[in-house]
PDB file of N, CA and C in Angstrom:
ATOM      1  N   UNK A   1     110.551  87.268 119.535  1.00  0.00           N
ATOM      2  CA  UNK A   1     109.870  88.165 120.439  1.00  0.00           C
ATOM      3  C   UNK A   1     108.490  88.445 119.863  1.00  0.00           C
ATOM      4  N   UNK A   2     107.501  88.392 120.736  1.00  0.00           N
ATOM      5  CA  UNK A   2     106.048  88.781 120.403  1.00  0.00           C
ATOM      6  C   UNK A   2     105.764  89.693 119.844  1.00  0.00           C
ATOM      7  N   UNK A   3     104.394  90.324 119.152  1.00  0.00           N
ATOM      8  CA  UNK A   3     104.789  91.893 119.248  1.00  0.00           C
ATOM      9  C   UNK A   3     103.940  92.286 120.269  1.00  0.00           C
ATOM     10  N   UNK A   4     103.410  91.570 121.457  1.00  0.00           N
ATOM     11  CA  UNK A   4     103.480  92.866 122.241  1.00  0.00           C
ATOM     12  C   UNK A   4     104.533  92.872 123.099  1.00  0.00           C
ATOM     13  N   UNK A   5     105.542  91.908 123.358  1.00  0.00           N
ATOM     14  CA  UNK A   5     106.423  92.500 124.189  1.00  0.00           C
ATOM     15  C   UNK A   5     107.280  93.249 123.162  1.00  0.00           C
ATOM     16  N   UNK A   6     107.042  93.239 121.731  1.00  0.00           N
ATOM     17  CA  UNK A   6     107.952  94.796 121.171  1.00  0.00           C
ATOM     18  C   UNK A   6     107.537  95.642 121.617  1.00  0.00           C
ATOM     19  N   UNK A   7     106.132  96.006 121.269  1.00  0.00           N
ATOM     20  CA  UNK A   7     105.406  96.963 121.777  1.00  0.00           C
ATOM     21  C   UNK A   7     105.277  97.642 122.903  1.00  0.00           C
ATOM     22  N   UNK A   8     105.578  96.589 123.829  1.00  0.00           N
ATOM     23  CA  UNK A   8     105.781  97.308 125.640  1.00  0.00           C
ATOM     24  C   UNK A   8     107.225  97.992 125.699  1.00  0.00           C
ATOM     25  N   UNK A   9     108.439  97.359 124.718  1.00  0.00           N
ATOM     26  CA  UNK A   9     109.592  97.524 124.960  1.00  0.00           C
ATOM     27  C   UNK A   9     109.683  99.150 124.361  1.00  0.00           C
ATOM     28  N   UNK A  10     108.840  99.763 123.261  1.00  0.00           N
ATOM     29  CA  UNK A  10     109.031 100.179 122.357  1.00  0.00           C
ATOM     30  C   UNK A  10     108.438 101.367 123.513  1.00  0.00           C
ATOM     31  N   UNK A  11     107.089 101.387 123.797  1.00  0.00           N
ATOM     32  CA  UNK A  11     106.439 101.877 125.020  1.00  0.00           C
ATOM     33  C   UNK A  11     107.440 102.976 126.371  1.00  0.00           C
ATOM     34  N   UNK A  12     107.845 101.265 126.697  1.00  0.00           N
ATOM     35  CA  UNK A  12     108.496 101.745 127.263  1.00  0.00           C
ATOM     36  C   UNK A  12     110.153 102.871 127.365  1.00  0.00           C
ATOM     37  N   UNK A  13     110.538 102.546 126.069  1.00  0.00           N
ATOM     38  CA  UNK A  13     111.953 102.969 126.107  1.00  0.00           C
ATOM     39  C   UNK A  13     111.608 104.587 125.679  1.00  0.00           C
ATOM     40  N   UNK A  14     110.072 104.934 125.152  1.00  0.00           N
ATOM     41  CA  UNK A  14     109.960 106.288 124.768  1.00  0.00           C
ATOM     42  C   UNK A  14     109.415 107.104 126.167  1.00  0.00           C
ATOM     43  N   UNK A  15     108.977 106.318 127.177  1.00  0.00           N
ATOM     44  CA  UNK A  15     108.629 106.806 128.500  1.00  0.00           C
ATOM     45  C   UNK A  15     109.947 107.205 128.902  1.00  0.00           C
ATOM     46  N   UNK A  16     110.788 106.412 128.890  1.00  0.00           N
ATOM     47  CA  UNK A  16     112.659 106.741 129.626  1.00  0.00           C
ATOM     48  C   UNK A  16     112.643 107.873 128.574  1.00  0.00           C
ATOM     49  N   UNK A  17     112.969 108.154 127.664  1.00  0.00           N
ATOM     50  CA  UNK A  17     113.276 109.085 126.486  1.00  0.00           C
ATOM     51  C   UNK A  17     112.983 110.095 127.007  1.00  0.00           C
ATOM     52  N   UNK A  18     111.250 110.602 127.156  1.00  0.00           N
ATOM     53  CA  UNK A  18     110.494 111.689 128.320  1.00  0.00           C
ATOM     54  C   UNK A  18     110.940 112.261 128.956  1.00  0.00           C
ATOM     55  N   UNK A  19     111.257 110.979 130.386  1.00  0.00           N
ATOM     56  CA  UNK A  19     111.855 111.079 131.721  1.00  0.00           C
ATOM     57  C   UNK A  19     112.799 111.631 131.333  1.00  0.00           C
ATOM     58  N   UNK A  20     113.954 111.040 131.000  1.00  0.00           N
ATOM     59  CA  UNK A  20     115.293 112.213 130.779  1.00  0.00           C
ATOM     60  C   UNK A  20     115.188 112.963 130.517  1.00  0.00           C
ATOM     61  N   UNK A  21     114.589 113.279 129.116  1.00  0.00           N
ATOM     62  CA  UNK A  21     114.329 114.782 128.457  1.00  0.00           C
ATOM     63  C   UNK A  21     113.928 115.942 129.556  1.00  0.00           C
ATOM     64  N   UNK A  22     113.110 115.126 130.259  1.00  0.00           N
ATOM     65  CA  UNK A  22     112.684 116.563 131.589  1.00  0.00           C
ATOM     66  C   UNK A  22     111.254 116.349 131.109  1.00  0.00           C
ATOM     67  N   UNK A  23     110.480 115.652 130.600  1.00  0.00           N
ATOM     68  CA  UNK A  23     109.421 115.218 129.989  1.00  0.00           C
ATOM     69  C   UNK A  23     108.405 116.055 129.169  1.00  0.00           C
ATOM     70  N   UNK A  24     107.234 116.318 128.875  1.00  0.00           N
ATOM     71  CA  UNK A  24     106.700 116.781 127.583  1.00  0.00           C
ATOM     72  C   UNK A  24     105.959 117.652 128.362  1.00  0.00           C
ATOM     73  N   UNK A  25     105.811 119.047 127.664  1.00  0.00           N
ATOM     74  CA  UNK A  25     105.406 120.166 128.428  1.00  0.00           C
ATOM     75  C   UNK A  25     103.774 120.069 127.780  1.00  0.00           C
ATOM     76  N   UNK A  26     103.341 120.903 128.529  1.00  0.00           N
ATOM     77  CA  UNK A  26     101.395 120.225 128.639  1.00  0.00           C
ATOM     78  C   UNK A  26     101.229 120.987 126.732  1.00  0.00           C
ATOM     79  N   UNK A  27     100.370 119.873 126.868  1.00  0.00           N
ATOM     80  CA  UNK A  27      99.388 120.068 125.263  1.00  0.00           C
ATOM     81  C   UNK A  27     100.914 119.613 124.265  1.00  0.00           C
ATOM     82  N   UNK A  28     101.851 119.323 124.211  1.00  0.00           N
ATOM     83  CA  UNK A  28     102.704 118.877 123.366  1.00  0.00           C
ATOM     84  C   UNK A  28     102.650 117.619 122.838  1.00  0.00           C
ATOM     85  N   UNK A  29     103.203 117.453 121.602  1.00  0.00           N
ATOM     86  CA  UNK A  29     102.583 115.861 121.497  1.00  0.00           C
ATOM     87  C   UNK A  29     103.861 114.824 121.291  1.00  0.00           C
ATOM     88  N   UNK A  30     103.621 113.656 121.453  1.00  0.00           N
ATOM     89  CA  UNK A  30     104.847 112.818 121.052  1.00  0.00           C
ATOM     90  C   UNK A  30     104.097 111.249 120.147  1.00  0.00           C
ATOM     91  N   UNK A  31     104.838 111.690 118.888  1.00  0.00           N
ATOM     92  CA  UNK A  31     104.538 110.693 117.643  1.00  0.00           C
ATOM     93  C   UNK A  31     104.714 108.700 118.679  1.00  0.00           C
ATOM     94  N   UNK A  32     103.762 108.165 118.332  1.00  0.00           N
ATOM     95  CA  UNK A  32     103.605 106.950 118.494  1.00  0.00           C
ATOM     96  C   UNK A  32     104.626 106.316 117.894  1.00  0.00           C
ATOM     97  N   UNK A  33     105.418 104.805 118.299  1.00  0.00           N
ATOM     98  CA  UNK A  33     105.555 104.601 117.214  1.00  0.00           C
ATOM     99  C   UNK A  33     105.329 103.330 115.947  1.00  0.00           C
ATOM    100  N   UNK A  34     105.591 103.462 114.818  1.00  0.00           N
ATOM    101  CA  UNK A  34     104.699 102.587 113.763  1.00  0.00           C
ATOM    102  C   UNK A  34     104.786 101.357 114.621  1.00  0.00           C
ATOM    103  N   UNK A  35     105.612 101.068 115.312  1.00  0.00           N
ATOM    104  CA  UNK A  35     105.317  99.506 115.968  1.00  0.00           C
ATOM    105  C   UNK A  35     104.074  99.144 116.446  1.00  0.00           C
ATOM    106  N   UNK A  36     103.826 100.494 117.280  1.00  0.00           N
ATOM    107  CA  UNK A  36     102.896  99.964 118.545  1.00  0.00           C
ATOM    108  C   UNK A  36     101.672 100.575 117.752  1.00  0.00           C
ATOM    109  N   UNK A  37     101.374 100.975 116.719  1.00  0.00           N
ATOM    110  CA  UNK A  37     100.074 101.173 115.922  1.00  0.00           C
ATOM    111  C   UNK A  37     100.039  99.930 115.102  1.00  0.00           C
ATOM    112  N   UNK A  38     100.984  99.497 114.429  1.00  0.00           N
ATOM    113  CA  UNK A  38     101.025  98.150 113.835  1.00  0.00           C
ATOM    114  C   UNK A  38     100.279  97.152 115.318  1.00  0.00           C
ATOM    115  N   UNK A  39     100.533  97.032 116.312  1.00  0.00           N
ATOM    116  CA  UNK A  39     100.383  96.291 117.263  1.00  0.00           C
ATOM    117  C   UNK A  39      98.807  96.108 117.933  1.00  0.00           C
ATOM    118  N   UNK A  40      98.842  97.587 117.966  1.00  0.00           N
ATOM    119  CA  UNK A  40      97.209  98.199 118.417  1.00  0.00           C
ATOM    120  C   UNK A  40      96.343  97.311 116.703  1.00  0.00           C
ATOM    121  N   UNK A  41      96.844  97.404 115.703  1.00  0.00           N
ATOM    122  CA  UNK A  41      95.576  96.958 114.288  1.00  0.00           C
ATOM    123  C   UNK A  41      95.873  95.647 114.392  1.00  0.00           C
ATOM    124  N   UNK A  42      96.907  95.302 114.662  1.00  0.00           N
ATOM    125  CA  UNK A  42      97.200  93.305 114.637  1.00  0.00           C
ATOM    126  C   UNK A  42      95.809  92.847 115.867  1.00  0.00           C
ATOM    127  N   UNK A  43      95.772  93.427 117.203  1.00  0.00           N
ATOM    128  CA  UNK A  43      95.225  93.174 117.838  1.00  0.00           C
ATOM    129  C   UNK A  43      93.413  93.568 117.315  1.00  0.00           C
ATOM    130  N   UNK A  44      93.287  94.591 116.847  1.00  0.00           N
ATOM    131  CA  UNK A  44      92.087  95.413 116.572  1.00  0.00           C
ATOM    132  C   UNK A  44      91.100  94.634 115.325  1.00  0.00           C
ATOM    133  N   UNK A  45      92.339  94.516 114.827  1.00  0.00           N
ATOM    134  CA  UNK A  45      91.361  93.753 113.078  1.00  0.00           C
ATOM    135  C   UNK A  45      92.443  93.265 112.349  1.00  0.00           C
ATOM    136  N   UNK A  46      93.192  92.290 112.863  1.00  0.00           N
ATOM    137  CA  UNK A  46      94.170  91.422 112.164  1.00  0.00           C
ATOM    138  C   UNK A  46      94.890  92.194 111.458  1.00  0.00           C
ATOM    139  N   UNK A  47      95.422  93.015 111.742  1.00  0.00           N
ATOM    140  CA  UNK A  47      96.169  93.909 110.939  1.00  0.00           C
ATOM    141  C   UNK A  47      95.704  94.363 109.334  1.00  0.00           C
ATOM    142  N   UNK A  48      94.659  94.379 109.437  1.00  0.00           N
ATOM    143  CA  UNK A  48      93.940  94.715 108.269  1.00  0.00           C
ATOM    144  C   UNK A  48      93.532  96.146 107.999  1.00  0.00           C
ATOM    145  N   UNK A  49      93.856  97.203 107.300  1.00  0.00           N
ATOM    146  CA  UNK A  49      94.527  98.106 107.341  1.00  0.00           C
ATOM    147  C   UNK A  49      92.607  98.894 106.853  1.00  0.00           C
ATOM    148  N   UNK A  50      91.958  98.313 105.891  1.00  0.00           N
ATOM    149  CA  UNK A  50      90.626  98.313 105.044  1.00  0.00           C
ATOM    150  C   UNK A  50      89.687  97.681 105.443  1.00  0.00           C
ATOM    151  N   UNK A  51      89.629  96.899 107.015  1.00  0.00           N
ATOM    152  CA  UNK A  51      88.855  96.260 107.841  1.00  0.00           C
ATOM    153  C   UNK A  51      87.850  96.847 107.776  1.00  0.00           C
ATOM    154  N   UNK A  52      86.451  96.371 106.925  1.00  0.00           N
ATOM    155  CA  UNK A  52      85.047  96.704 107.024  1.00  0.00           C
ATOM    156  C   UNK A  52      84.155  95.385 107.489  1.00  0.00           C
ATOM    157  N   UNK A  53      84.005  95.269 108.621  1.00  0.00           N
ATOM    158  CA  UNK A  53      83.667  93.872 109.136  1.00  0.00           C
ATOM    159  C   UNK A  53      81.018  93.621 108.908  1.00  0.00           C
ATOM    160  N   UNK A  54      81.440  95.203 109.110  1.00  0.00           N
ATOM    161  CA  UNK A  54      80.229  95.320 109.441  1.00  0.00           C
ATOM    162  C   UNK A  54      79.844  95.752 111.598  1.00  0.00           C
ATOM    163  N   UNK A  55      80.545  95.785 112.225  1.00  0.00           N
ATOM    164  CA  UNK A  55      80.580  95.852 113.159  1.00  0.00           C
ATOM    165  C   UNK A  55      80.093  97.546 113.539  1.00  0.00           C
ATOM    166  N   UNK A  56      80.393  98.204 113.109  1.00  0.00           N
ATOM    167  CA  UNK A  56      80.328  99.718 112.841  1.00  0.00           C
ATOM    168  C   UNK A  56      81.492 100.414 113.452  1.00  0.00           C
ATOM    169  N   UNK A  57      82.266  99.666 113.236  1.00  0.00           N
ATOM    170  CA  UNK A  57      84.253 100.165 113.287  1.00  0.00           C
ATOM    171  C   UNK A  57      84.992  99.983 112.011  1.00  0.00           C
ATOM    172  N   UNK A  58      85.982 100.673 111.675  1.00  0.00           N
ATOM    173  CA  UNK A  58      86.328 100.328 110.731  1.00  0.00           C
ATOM    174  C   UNK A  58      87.654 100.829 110.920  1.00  0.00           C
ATOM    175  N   UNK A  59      88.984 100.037 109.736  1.00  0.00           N
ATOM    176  CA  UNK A  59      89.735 100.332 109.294  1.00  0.00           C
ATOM    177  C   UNK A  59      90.786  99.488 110.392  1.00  0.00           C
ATOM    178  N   UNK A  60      91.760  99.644 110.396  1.00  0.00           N
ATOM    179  CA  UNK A  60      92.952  98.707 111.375  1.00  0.00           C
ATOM    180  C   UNK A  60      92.972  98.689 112.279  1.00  0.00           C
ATOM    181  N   UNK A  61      92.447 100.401 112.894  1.00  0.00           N
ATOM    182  CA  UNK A  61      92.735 100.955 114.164  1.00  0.00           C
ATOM    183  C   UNK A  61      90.788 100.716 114.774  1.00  0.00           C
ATOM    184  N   UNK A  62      90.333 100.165 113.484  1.00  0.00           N
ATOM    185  CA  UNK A  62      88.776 100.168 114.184  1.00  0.00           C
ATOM    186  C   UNK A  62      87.823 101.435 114.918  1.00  0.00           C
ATOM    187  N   UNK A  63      87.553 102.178 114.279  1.00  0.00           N
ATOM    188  CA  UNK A  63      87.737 103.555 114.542  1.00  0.00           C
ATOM    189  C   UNK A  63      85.901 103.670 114.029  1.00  0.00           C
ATOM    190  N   UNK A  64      85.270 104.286 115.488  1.00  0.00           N
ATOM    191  CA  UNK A  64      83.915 104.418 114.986  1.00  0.00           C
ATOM    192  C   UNK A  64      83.891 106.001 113.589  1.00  0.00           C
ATOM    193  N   UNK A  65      82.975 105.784 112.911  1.00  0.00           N
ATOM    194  CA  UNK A  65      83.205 106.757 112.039  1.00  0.00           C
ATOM    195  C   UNK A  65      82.885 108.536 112.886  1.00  0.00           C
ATOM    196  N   UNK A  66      82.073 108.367 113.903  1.00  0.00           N
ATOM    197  CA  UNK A  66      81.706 109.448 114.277  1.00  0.00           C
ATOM    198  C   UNK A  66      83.324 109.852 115.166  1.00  0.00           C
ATOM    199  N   UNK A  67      83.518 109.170 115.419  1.00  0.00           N
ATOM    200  CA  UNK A  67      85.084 109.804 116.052  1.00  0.00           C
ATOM    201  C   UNK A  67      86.156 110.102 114.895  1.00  0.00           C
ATOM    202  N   UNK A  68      85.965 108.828 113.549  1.00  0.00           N
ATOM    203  CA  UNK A  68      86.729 109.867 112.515  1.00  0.00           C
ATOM    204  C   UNK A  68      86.281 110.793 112.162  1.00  0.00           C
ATOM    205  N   UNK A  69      85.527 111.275 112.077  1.00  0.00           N
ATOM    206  CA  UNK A  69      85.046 113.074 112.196  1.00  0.00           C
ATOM    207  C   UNK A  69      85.372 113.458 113.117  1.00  0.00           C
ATOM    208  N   UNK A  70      84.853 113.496 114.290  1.00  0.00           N
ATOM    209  CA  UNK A  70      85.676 114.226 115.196  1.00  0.00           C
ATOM    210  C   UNK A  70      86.894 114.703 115.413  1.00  0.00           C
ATOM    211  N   UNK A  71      87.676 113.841 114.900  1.00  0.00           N
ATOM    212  CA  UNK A  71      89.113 113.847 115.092  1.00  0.00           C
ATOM    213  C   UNK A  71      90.125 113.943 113.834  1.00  0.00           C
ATOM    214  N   UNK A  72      89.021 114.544 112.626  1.00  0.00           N
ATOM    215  CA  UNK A  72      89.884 115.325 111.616  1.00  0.00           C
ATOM    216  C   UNK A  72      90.373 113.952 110.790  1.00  0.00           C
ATOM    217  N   UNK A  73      89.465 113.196 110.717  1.00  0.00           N
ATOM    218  CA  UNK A  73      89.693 112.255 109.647  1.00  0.00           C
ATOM    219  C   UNK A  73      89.059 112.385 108.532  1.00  0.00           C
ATOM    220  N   UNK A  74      87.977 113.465 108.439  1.00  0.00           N
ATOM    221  CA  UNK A  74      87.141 113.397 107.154  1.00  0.00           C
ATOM    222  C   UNK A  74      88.479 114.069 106.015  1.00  0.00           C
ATOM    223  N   UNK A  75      89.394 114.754 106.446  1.00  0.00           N
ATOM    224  CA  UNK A  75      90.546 115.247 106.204  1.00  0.00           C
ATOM    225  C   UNK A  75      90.938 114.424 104.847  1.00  0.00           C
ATOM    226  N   UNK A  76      90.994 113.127 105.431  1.00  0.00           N
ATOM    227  CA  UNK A  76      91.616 112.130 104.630  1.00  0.00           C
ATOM    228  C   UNK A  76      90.469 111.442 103.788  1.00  0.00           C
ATOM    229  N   UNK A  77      89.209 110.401 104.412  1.00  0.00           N
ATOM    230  CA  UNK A  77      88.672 109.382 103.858  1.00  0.00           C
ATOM    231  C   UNK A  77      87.299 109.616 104.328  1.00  0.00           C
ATOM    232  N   UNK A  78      86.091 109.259 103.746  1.00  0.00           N
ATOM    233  CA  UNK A  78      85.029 109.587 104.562  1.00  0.00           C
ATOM    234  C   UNK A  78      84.715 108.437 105.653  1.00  0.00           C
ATOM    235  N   UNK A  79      85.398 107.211 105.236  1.00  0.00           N
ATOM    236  CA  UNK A  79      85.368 106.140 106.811  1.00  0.00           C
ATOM    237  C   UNK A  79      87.182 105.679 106.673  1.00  0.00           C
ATOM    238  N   UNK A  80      87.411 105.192 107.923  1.00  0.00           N
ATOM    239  CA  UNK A  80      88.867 105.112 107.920  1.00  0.00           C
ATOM    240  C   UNK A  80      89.178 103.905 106.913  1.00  0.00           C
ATOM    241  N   UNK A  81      88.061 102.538 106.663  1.00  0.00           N
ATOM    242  CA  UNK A  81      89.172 101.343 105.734  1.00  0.00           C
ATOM    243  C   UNK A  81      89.347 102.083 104.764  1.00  0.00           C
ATOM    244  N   UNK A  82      88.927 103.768 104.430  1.00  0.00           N
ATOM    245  CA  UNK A  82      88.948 104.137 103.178  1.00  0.00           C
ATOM    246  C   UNK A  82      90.318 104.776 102.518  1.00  0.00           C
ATOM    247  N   UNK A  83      90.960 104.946 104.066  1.00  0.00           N
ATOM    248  CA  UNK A  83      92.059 105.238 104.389  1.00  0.00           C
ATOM    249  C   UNK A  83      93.441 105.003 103.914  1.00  0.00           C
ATOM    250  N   UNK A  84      94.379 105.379 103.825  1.00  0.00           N
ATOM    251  CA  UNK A  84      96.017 104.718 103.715  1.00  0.00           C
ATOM    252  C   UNK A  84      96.034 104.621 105.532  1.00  0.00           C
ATOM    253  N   UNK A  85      97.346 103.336 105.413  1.00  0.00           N
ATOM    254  CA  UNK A  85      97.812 103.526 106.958  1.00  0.00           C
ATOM    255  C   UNK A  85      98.379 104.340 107.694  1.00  0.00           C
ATOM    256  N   UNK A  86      99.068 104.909 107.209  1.00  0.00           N
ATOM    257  CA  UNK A  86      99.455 106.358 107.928  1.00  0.00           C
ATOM    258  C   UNK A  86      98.509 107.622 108.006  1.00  0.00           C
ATOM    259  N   UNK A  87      97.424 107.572 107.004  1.00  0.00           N
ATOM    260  CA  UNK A  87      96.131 108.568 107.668  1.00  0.00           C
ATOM    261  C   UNK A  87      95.436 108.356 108.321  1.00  0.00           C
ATOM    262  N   UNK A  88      95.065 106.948 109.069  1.00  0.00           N
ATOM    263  CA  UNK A  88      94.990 106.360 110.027  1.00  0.00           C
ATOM    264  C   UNK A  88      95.405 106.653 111.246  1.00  0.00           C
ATOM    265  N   UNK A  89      96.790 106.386 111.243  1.00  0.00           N
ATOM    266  CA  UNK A  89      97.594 106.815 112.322  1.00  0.00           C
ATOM    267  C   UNK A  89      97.474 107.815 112.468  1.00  0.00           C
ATOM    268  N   UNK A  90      98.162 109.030 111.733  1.00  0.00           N
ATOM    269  CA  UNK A  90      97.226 110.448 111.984  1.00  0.00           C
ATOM    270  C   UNK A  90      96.400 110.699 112.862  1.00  0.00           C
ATOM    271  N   UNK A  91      95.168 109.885 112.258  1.00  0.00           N
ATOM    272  CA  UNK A  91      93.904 110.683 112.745  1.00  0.00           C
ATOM    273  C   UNK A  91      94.109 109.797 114.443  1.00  0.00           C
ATOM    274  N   UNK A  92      94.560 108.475 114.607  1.00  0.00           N
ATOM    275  CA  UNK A  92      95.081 107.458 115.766  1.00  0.00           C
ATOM    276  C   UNK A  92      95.666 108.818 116.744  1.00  0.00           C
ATOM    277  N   UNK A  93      96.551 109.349 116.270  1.00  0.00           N
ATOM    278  CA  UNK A  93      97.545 110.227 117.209  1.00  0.00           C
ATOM    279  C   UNK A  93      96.685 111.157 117.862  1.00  0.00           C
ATOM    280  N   UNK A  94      95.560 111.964 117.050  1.00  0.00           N
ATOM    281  CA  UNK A  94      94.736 112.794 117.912  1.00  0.00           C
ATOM    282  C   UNK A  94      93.622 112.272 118.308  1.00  0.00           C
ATOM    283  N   UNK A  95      92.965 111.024 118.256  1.00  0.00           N
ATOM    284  CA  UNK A  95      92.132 110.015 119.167  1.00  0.00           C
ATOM    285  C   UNK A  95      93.170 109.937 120.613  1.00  0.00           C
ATOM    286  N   UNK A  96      94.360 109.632 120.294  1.00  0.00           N
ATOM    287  CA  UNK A  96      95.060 109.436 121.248  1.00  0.00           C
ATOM    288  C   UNK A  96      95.214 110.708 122.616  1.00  0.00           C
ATOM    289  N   UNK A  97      95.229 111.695 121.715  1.00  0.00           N
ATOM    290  CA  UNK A  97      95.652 113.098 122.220  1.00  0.00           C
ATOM    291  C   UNK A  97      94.710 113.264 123.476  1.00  0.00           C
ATOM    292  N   UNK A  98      93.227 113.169 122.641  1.00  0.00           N
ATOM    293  CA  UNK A  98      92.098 113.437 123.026  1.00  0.00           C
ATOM    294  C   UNK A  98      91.193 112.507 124.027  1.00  0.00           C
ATOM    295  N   UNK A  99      91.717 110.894 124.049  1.00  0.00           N
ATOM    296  CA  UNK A  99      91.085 109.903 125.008  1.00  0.00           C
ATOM    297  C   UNK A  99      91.800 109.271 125.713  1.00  0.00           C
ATOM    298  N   UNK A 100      93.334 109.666 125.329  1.00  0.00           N
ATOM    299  CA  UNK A 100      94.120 108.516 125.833  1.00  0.00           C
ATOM    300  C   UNK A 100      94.164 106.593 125.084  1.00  0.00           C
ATOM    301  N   UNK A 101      94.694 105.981 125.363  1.00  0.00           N
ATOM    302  CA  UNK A 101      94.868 104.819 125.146  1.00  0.00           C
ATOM    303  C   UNK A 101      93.602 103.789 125.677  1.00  0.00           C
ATOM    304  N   UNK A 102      92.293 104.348 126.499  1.00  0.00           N
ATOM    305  CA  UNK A 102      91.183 103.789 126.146  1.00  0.00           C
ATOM    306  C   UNK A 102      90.314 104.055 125.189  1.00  0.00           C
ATOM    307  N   UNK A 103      90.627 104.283 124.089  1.00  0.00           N
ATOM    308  CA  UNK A 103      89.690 104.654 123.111  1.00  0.00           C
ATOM    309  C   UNK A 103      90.338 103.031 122.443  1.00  0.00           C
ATOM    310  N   UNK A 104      90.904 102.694 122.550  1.00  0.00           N
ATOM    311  CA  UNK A 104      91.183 100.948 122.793  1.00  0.00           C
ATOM    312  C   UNK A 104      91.406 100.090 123.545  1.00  0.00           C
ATOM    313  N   UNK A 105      90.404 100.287 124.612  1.00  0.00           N
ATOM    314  CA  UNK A 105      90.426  99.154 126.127  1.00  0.00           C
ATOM    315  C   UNK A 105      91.177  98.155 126.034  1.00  0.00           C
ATOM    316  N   UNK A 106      90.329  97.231 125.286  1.00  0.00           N
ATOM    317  CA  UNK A 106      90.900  95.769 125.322  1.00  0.00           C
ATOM    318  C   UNK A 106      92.175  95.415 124.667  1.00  0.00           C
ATOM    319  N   UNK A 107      92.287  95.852 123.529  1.00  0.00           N
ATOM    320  CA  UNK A 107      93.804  95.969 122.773  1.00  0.00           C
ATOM    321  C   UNK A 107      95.012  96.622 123.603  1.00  0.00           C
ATOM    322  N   UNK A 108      94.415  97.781 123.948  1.00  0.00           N
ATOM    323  CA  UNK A 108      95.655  98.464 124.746  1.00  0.00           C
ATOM    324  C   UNK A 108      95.867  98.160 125.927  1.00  0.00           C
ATOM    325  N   UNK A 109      95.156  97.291 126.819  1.00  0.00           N
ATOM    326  CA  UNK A 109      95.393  96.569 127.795  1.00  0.00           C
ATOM    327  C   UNK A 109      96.344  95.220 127.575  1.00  0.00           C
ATOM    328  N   UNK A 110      95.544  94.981 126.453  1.00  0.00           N
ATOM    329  CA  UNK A 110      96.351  93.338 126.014  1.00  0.00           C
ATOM    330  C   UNK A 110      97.961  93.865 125.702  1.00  0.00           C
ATOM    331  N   UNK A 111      98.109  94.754 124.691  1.00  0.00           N
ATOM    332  CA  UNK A 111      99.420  95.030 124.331  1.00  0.00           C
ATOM    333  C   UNK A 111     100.037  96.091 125.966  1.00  0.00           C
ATOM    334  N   UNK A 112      99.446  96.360 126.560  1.00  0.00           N
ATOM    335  CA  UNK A 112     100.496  96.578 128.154  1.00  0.00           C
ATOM    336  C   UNK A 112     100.437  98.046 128.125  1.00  0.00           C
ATOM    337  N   UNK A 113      99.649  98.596 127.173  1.00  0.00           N
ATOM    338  CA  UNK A 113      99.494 100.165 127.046  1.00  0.00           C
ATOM    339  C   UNK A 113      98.894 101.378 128.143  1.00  0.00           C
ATOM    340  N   UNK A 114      98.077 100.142 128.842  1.00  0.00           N
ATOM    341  CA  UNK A 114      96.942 100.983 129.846  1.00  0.00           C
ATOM    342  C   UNK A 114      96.959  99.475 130.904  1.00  0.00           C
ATOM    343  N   UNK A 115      97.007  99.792 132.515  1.00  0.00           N
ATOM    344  CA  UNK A 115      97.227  98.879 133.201  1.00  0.00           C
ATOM    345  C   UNK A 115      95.814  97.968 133.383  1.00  0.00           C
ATOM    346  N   UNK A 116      95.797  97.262 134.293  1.00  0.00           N
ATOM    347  CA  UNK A 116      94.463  96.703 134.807  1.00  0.00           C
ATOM    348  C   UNK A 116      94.353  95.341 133.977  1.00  0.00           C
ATOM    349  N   UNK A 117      93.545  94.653 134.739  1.00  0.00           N
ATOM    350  CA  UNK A 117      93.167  92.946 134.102  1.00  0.00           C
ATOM    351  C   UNK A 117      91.464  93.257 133.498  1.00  0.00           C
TER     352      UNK A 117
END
């Protein structure tokens, strides 16, 4: 199996999870999981966790530095490859909170995260 059809599967089975539950009451959050962040950096920067390409993104999740400030990453690293992977994710979860799943268009389209061609 690919990983993005893990990733859609993984996606998806936490959407059913929701739905039953009676789903997530506003401003609450629900943890990603390591799959589909592994999935989002495979796609983003080869799964390269310290990705400094020169591009002016950095780290797995490719993360402009002015949004890791924003989003409570100086917390951890002053640019994200500076990062561990899970402070990454972290700071990933409230990018997420805050833009949704286009704050990675093309990745999160490719992995089935956000619809549209």
């Amino acid at each position: 199996m690919g990983v993005a059809v893990a990733v859609v599967m993984v996606v998806a089975a936490a959407v059913v999870m929701v739905v039953v539950s009676g789903g997530l009451r506003a401003g609450a959050a629900m943890r990603v999981a390591d799959l589909v962040w592994d999935g989002l950096a495979e796609c983003e920067s080869g799964g390269n966790w310290q990705a400094n390409t020169g591009n002016g993104f950095y780290g797995g999740l490719q993360i402009r530095p002015s949004t890791w400030e924003e989003s409570g990453g100086l917390h951890f690293a002053d640019r994200p490859d500076r990062a561990s992977r899970r402070e990454q994710t972290t700071v990933g979860e409230e990018i997420l909170r805050q833009q949704g799943w286009e704050a990675w268009p093309s990745c999160a389209r490719e992995l089935g995260l956000i619809g549209g061609a």
